[in-house]
C-alpha atoms as a PDB file:
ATOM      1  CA  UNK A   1     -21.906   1.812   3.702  1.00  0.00           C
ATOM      2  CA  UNK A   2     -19.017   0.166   4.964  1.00  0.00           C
ATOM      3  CA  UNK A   3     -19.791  -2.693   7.379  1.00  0.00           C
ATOM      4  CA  UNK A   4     -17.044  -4.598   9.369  1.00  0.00           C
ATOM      5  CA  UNK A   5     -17.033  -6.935  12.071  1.00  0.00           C
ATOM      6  CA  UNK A   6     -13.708  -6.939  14.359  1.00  0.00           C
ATOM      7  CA  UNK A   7     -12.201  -7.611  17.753  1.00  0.00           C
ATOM      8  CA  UNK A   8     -11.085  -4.487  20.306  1.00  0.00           C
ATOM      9  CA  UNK A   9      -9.376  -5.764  23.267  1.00  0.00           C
ATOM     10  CA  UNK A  10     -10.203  -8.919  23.320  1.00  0.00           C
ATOM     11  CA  UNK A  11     -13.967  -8.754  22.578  1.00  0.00           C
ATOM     12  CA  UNK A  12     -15.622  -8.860  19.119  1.00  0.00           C
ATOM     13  CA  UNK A  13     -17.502  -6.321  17.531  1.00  0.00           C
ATOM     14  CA  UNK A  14     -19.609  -4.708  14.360  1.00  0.00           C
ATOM     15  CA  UNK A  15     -20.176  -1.664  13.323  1.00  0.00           C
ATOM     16  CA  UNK A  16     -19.989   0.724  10.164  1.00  0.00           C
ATOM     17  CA  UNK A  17     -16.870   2.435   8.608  1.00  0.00           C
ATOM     18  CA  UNK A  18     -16.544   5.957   8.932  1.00  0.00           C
ATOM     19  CA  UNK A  19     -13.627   7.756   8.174  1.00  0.00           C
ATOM     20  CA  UNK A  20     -10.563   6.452   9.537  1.00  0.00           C
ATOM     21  CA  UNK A  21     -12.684   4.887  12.691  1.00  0.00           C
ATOM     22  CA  UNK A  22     -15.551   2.614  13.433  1.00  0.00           C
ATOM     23  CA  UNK A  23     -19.147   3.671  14.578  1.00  0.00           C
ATOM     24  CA  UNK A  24     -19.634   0.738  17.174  1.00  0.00           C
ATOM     25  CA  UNK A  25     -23.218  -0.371  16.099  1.00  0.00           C
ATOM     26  CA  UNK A  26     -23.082  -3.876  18.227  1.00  0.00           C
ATOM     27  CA  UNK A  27     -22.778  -1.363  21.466  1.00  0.00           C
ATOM     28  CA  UNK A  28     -25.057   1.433  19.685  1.00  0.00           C
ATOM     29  CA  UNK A  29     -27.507  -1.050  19.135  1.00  0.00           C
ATOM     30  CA  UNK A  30     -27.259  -3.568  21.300  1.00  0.00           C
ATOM     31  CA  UNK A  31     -30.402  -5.504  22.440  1.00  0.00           C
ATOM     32  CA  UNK A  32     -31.215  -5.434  18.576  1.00  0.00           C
ATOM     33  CA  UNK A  33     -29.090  -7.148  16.762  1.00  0.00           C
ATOM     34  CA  UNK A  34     -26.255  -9.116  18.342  1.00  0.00           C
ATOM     35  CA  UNK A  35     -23.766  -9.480  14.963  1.00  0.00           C
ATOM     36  CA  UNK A  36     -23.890  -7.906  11.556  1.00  0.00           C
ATOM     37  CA  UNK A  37     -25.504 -11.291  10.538  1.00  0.00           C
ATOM     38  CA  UNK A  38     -28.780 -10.848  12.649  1.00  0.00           C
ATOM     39  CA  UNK A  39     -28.617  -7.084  11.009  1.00  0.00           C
ATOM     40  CA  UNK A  40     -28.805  -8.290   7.496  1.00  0.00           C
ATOM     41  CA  UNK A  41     -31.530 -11.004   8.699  1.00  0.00           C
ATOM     42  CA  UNK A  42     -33.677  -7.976  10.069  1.00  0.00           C
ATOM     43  CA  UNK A  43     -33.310  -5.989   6.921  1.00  0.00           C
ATOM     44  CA  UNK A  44     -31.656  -3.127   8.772  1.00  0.00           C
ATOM     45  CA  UNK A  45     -30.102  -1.497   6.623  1.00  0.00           C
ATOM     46  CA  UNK A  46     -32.060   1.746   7.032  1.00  0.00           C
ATOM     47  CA  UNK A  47     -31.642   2.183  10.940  1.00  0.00           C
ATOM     48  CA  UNK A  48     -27.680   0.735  10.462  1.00  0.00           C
ATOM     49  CA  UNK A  49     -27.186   3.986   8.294  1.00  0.00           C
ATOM     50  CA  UNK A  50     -29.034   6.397  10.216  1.00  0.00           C
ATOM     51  CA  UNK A  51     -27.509   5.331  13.468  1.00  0.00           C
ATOM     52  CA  UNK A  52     -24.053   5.670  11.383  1.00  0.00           C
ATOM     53  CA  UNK A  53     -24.845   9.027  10.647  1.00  0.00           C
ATOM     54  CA  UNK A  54     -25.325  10.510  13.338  1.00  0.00           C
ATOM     55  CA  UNK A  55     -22.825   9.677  14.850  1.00  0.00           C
ATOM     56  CA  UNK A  56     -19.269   9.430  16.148  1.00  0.00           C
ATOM     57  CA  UNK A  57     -16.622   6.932  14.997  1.00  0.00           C
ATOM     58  CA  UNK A  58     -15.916   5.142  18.579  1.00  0.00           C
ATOM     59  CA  UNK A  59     -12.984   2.907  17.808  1.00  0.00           C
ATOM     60  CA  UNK A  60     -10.003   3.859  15.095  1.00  0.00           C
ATOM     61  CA  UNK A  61      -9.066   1.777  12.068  1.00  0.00           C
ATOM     62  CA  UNK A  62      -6.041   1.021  13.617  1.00  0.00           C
ATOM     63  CA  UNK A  63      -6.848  -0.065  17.419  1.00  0.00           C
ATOM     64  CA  UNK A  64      -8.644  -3.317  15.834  1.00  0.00           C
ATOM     65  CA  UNK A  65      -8.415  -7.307  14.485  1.00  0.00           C
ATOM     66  CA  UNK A  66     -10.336  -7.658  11.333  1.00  0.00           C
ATOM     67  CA  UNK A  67     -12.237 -10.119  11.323  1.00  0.00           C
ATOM     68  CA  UNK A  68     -13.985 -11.475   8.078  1.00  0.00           C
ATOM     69  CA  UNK A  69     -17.268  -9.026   7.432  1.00  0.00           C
ATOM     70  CA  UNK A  70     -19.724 -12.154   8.539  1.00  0.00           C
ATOM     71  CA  UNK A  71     -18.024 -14.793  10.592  1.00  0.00           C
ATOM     72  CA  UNK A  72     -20.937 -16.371  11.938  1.00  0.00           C
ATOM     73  CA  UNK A  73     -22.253 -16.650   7.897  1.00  0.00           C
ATOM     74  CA  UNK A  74     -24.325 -20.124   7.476  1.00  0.00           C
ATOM     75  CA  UNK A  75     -22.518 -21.098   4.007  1.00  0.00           C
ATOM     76  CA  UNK A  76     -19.381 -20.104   2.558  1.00  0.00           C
ATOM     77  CA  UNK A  77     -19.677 -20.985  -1.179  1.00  0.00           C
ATOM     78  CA  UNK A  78     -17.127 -20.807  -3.886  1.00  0.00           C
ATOM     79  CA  UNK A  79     -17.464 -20.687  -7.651  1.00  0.00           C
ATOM     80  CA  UNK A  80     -14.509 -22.284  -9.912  1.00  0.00           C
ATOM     81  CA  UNK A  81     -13.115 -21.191 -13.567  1.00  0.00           C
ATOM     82  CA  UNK A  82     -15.451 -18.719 -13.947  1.00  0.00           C
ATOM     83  CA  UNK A  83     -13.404 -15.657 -16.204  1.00  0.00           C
ATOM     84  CA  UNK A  84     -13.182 -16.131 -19.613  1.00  0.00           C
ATOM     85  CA  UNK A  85      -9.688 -17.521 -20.662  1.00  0.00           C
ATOM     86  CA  UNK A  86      -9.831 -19.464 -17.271  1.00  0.00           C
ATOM     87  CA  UNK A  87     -10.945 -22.750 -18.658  1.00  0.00           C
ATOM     88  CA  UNK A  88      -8.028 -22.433 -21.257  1.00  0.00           C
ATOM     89  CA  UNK A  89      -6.032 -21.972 -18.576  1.00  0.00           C
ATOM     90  CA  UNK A  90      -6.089 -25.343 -18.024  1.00  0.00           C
ATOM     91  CA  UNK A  91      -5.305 -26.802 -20.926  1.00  0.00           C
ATOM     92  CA  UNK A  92      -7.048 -29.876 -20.797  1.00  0.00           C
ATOM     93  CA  UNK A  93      -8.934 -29.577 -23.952  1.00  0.00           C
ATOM     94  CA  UNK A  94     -12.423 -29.619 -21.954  1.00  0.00           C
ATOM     95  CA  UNK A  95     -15.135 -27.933 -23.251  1.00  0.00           C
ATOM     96  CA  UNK A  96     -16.815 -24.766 -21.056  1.00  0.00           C
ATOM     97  CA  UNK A  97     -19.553 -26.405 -19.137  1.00  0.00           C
ATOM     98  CA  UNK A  98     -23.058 -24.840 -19.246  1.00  0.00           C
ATOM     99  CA  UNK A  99     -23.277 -24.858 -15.487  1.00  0.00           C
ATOM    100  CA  UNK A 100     -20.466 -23.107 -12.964  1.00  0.00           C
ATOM    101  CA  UNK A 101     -18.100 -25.713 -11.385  1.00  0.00           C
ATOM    102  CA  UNK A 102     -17.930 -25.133  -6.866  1.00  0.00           C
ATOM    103  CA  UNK A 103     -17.038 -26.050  -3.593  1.00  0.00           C
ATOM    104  CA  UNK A 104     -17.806 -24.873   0.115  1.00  0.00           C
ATOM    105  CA  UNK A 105     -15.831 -23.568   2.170  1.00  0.00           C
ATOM    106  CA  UNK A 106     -15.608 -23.729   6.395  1.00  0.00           C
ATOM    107  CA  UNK A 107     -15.289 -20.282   8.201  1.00  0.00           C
ATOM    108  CA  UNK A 108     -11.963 -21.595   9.905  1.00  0.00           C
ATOM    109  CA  UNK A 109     -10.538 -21.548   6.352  1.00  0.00           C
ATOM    110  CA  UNK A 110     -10.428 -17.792   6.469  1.00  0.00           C
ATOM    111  CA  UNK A 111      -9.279 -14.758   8.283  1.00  0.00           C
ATOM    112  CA  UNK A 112      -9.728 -11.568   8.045  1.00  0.00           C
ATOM    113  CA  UNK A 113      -7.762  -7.898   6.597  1.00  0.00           C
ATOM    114  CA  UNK A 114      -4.546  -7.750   8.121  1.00  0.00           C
ATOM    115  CA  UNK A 115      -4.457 -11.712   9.813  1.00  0.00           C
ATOM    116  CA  UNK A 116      -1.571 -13.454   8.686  1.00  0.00           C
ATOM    117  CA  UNK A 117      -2.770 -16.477   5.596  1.00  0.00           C
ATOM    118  CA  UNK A 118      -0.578 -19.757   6.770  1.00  0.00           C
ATOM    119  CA  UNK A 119       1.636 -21.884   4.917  1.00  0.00           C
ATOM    120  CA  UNK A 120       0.609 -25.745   6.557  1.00  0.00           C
ATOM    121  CA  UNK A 121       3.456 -28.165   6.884  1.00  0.00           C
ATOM    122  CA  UNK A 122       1.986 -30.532   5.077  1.00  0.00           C
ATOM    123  CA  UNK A 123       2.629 -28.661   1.782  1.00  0.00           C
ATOM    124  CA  UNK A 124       4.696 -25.866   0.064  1.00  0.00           C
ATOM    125  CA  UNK A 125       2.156 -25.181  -2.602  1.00  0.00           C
ATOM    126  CA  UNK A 126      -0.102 -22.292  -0.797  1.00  0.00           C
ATOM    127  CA  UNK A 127      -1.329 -20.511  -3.844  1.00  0.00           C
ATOM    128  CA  UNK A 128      -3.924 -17.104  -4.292  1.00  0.00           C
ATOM    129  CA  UNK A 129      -6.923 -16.450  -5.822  1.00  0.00           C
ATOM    130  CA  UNK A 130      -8.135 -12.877  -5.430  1.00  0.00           C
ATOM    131  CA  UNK A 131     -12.169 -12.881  -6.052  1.00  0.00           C
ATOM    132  CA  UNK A 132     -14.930 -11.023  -5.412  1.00  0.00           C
ATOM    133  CA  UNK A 133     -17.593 -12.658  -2.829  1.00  0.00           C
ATOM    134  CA  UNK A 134     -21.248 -11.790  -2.359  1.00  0.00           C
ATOM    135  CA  UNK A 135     -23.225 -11.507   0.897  1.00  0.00           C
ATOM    136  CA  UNK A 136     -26.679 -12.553   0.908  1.00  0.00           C
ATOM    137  CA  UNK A 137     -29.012  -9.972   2.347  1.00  0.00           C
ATOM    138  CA  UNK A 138     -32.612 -11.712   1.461  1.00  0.00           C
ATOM    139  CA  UNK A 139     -33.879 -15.335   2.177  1.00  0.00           C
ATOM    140  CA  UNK A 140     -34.534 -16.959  -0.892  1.00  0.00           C
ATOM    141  CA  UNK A 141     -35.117 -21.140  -2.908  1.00  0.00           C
ATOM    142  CA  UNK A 142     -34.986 -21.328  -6.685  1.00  0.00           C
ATOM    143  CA  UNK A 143     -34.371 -17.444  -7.066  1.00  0.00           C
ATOM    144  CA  UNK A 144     -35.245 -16.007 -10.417  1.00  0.00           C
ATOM    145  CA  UNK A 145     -32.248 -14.709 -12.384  1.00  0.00           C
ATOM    146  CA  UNK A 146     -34.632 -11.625 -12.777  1.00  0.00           C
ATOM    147  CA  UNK A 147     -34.728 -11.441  -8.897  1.00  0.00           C
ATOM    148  CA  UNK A 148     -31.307 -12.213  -7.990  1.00  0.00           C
ATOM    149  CA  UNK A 149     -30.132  -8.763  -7.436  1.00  0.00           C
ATOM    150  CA  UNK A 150     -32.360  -8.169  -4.769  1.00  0.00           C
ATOM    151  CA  UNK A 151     -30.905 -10.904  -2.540  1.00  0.00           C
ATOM    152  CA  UNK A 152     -27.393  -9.164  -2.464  1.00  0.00           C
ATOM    153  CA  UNK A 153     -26.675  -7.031   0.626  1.00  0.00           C
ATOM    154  CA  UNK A 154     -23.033  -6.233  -0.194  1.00  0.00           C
ATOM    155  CA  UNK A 155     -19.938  -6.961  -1.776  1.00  0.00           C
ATOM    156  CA  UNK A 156     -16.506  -8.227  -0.110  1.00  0.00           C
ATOM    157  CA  UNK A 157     -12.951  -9.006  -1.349  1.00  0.00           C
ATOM    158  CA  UNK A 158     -11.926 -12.456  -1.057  1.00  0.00           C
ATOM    159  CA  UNK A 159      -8.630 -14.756  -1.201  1.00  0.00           C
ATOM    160  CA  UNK A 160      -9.616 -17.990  -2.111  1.00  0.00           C
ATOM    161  CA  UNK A 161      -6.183 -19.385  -0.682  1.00  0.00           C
ATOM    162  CA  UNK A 162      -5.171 -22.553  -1.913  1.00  0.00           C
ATOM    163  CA  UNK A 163      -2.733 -26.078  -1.021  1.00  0.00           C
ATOM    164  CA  UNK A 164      -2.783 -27.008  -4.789  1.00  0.00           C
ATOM    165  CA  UNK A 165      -1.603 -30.488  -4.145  1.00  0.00           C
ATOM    166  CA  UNK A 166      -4.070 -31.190  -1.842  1.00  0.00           C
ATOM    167  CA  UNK A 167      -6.209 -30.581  -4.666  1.00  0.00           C
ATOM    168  CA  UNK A 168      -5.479 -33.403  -6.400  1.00  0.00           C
ATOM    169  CA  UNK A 169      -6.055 -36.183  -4.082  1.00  0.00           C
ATOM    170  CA  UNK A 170      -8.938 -37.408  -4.690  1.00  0.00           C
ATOM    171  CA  UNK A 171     -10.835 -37.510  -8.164  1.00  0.00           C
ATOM    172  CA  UNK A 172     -13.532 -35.060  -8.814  1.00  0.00           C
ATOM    173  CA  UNK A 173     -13.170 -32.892  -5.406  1.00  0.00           C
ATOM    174  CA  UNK A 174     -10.774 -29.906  -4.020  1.00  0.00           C
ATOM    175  CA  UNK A 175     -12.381 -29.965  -0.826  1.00  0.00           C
ATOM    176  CA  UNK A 176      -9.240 -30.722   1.311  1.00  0.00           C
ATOM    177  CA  UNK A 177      -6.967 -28.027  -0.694  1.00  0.00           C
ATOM    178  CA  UNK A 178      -9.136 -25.353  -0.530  1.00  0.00           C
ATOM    179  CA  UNK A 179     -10.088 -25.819   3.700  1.00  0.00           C
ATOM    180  CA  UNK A 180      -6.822 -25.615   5.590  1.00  0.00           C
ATOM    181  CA  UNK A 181      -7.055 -23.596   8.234  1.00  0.00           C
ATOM    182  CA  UNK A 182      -6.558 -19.922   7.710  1.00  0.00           C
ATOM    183  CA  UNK A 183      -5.450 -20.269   4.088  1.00  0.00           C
ATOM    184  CA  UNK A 184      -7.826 -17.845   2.411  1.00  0.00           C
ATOM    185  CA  UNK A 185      -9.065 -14.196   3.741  1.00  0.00           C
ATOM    186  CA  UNK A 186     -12.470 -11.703   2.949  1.00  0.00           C
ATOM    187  CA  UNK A 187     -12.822  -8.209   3.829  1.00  0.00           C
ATOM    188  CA  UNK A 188     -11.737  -5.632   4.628  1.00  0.00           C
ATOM    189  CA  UNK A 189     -15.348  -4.927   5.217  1.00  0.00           C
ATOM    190  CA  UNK A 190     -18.292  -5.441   2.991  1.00  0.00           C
ATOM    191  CA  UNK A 191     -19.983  -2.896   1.005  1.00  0.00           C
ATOM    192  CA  UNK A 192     -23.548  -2.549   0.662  1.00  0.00           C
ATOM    193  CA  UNK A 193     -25.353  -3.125  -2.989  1.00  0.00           C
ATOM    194  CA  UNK A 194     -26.773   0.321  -2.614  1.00  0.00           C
ATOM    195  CA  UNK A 195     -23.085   1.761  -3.600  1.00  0.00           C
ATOM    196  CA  UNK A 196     -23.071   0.266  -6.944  1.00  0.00           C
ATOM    197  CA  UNK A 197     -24.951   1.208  -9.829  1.00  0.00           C
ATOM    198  CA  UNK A 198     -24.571  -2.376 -10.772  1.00  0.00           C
ATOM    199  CA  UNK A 199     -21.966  -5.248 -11.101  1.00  0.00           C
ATOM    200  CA  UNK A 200     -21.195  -5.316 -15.058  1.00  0.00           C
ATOM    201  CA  UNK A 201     -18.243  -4.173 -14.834  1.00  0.00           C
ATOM    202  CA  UNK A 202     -16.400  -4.449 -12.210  1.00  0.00           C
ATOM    203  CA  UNK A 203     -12.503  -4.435 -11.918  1.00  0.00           C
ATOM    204  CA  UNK A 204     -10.611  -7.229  -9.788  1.00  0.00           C
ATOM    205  CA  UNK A 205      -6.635  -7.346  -9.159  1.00  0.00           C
ATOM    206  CA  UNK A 206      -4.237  -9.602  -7.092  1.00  0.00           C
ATOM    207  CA  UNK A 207      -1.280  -8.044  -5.732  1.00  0.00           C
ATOM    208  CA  UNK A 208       1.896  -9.832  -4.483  1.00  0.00           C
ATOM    209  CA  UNK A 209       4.741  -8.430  -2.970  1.00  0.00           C
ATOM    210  CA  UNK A 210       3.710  -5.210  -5.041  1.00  0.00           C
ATOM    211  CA  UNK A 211       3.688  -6.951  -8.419  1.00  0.00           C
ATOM    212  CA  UNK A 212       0.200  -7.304  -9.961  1.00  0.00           C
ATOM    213  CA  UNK A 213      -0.459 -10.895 -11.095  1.00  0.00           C
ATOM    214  CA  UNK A 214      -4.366 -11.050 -11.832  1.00  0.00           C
ATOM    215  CA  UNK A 215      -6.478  -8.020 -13.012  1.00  0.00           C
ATOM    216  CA  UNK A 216     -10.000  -8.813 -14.915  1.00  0.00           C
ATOM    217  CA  UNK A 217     -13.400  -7.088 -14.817  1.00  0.00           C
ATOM    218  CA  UNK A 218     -16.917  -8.818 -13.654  1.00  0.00           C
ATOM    219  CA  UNK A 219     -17.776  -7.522 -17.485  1.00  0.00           C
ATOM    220  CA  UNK A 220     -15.757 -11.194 -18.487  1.00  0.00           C
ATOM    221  CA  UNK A 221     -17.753 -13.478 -15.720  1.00  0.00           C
ATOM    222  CA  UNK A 222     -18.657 -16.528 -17.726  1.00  0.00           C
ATOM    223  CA  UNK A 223     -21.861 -16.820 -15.284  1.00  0.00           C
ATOM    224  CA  UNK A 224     -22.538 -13.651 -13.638  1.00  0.00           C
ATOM    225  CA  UNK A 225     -24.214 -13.110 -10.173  1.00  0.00           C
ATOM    226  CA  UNK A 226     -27.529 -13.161 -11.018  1.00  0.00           C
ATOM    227  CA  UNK A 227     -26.773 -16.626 -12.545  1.00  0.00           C
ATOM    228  CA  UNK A 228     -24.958 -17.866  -9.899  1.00  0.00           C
ATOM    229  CA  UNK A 229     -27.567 -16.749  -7.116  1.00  0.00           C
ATOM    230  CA  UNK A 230     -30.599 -18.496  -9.641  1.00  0.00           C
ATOM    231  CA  UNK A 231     -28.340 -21.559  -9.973  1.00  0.00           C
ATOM    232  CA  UNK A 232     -26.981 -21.751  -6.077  1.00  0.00           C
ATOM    233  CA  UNK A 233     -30.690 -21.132  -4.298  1.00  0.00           C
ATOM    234  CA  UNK A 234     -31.434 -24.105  -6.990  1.00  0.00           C
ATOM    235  CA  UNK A 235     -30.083 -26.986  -4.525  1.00  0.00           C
ATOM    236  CA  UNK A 236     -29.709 -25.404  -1.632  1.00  0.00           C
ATOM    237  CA  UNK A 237     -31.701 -22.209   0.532  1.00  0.00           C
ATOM    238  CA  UNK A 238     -29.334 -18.844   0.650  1.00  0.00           C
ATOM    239  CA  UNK A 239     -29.687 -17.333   4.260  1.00  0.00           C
ATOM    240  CA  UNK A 240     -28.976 -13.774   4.871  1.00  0.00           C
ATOM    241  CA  UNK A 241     -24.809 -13.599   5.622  1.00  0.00           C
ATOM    242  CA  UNK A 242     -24.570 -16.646   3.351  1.00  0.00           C
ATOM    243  CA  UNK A 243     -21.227 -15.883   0.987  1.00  0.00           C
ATOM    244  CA  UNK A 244     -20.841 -16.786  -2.764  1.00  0.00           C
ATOM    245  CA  UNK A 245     -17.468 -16.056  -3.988  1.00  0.00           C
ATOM    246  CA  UNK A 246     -17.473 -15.651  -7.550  1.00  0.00           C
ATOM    247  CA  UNK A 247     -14.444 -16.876  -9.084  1.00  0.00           C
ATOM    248  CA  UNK A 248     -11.206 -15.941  -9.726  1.00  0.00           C
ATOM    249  CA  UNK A 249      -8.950 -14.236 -12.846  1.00  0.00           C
ATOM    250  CA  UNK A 250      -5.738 -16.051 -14.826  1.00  0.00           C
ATOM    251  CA  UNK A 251      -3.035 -15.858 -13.058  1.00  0.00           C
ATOM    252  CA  UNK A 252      -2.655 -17.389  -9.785  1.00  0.00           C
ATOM    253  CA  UNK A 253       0.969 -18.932  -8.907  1.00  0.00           C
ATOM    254  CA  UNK A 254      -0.175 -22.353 -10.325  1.00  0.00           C
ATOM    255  CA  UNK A 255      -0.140 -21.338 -14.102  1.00  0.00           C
ATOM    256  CA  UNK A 256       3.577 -19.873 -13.470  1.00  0.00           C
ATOM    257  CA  UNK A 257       6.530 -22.107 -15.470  1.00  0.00           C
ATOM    258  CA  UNK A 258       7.628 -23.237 -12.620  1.00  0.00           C
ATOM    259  CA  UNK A 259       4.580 -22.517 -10.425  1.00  0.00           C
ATOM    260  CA  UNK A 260       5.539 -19.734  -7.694  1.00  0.00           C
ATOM    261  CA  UNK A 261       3.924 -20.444  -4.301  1.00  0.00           C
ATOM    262  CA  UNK A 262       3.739 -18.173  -1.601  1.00  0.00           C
ATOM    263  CA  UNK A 263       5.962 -18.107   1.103  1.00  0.00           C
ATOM    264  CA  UNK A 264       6.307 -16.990   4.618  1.00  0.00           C
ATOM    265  CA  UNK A 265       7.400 -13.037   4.460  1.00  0.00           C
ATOM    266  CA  UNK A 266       5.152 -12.338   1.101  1.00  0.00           C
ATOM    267  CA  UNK A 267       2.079 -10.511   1.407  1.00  0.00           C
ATOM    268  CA  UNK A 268      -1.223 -11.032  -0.778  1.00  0.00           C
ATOM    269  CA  UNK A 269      -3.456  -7.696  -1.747  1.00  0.00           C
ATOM    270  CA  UNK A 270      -6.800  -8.050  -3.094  1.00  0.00           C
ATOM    271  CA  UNK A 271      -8.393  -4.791  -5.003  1.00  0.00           C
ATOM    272  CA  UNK A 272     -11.655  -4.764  -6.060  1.00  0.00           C
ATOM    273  CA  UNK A 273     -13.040  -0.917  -7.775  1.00  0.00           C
ATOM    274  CA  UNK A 274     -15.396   0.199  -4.817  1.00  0.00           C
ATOM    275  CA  UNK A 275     -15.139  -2.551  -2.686  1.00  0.00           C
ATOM    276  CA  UNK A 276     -11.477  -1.929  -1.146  1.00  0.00           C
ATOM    277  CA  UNK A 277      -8.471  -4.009  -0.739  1.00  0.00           C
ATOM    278  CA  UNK A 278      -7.760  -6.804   1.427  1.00  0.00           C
ATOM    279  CA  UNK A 279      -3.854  -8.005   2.332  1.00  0.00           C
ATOM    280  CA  UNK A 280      -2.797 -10.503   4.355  1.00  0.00           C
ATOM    281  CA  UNK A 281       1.083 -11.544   5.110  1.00  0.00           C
ATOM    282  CA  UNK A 282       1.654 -14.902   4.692  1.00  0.00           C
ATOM    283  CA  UNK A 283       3.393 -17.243   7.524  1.00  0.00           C
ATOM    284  CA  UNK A 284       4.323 -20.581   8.476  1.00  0.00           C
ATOM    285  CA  UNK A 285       1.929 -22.264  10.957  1.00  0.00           C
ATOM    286  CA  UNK A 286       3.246 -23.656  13.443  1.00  0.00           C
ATOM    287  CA  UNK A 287       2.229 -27.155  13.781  1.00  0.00           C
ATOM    288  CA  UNK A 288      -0.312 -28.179  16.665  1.00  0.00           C
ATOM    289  CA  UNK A 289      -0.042 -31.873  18.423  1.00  0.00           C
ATOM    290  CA  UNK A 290      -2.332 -33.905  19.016  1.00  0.00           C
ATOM    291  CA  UNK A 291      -3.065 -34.332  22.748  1.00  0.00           C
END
């Protein structure tokens, strides 16, 4: 199944994918579950597909806002340098570390399909990272790798949008460049576990403007999702909703001789084999004063 949360006229909404229009399962069902995210907490999935089913679309693909597949998610978490080649990338002479490298993001960081990505005026250096994220469907502390896959509700395409200098300004953090408002995306929708036989090989490309500039396969994960999941639910409790985004290819705008950042008319696709694509226009934001 295709699940997707979005705004109609002003109000927000959930529901499931189905053709080229939306079943609307937050009116279908409503009483039960008030957002996708208290769906996945009920372990739903069953009545969410037989309620799709028979039914309807009510809304069409193109009346909507996307917005990202869980916005009210509990943790947004983000792997780093996690394809093979990616450390060399760097070329720092650093060893691969025996543990993945991450950060958290806020949900105002992000947008969803469609929603322009902005360019802050602080900084020229908006960069991409096209990724694929996982949504957390089952509860679980210190998670066996053996177990992991059973705490995955679905899959989601993710830009893990980027101020690059900001970066830099403090020692061992990117905190501040990776949490400007609205610089990264997820969605269109996510995509339920039960659509993939299973995540070994999966294949991952950024698009800009048209021109491809990252394409890998999950086959090439230095730490794959089971190990993330066993290593995350180590420190901290994943919730149902909770994202893990999983790390991006080579080849985001950085590594370019000269770097090429994005600017305000480009536009930013993210295609992941079964999950979909997510694209986003980028613009300039305009700047807000403090009052």
């Amino acid at each position: 199944m295709r699940l997707i949360s979005y705004n109609v006229n002003g109000a927000d909404g959930w529901g499931a994918v189905k053709g080229d229009g939306i079943v609307d399962l937050g009116a279908r069902l409503k009483g039960r579950y008030a957002s996708l995210r208290e769906a996945i907490t009920a372990d739903a999935l069953s009545v969410l597909r037989d309620e799709t089913e028979r039914a309807s679309p009510d809304i069409h693909l193109d009346s909507i806002r996307y917005r990202i597949p869980v916005p009210d998610a509990d943790k947004f978490l983000c792997i780093g340098v996690n394809y093979a080649n990616r450390n060399e990338e760097y070329k720092d002479g650093s060893a691969t570390t025996p543990y993945p490298s991450m950060f958290f993001r806020t949900r105002d960081s992000l947008v969803g399909h469609n929603e322009p990505i902005l360019r802050p005026p602080e900084s020229d250096q908006l960069d991409y990272e096209g990724e694929i994220a996982l949504v957390i469907g089952k509860a679980g502390r210190r998670i066996p790798k053996d177990q992991a896959a059973k705490h995955i509700f679905g899959l989601a395409c993710f830009n893990e949008g980027t101020i690059r200098d900001w970066t830099r300004h403090g020692k061992f953090n990117v905190t501040q460049g990776k949490n400007f408002d609205a610089t990264g995306a997820m969605g269109p929708w996510l995509v339920t576990a039960d659509e993939f036989a299973d995540y070994a090989n999966l294949t991952l490309s950024t698009y800009v403007n048209g021109e491809r500039r990252q394409h890998d396969t999950t086959a090439n994960l230095m730490y794959g999702f089971a190990d993330l999941i066993a290593y995350v639910s180590t420190f901290t409790t994943l919730r149902p909703g909770d994202v893990i985004s999983t790390g991006t290819p080579t080849g985001a705008g950085v590594r370019f001789n000269p770097p090429i950042w994005l600017k305000p008319g480009d536009v930013v696709a993210v295609e992941a084999a079964g999950i979909g694509r997510l694209s986003n226009p980028v613009a300039d934001e305009q700047q807000r004063l403090a009052h």
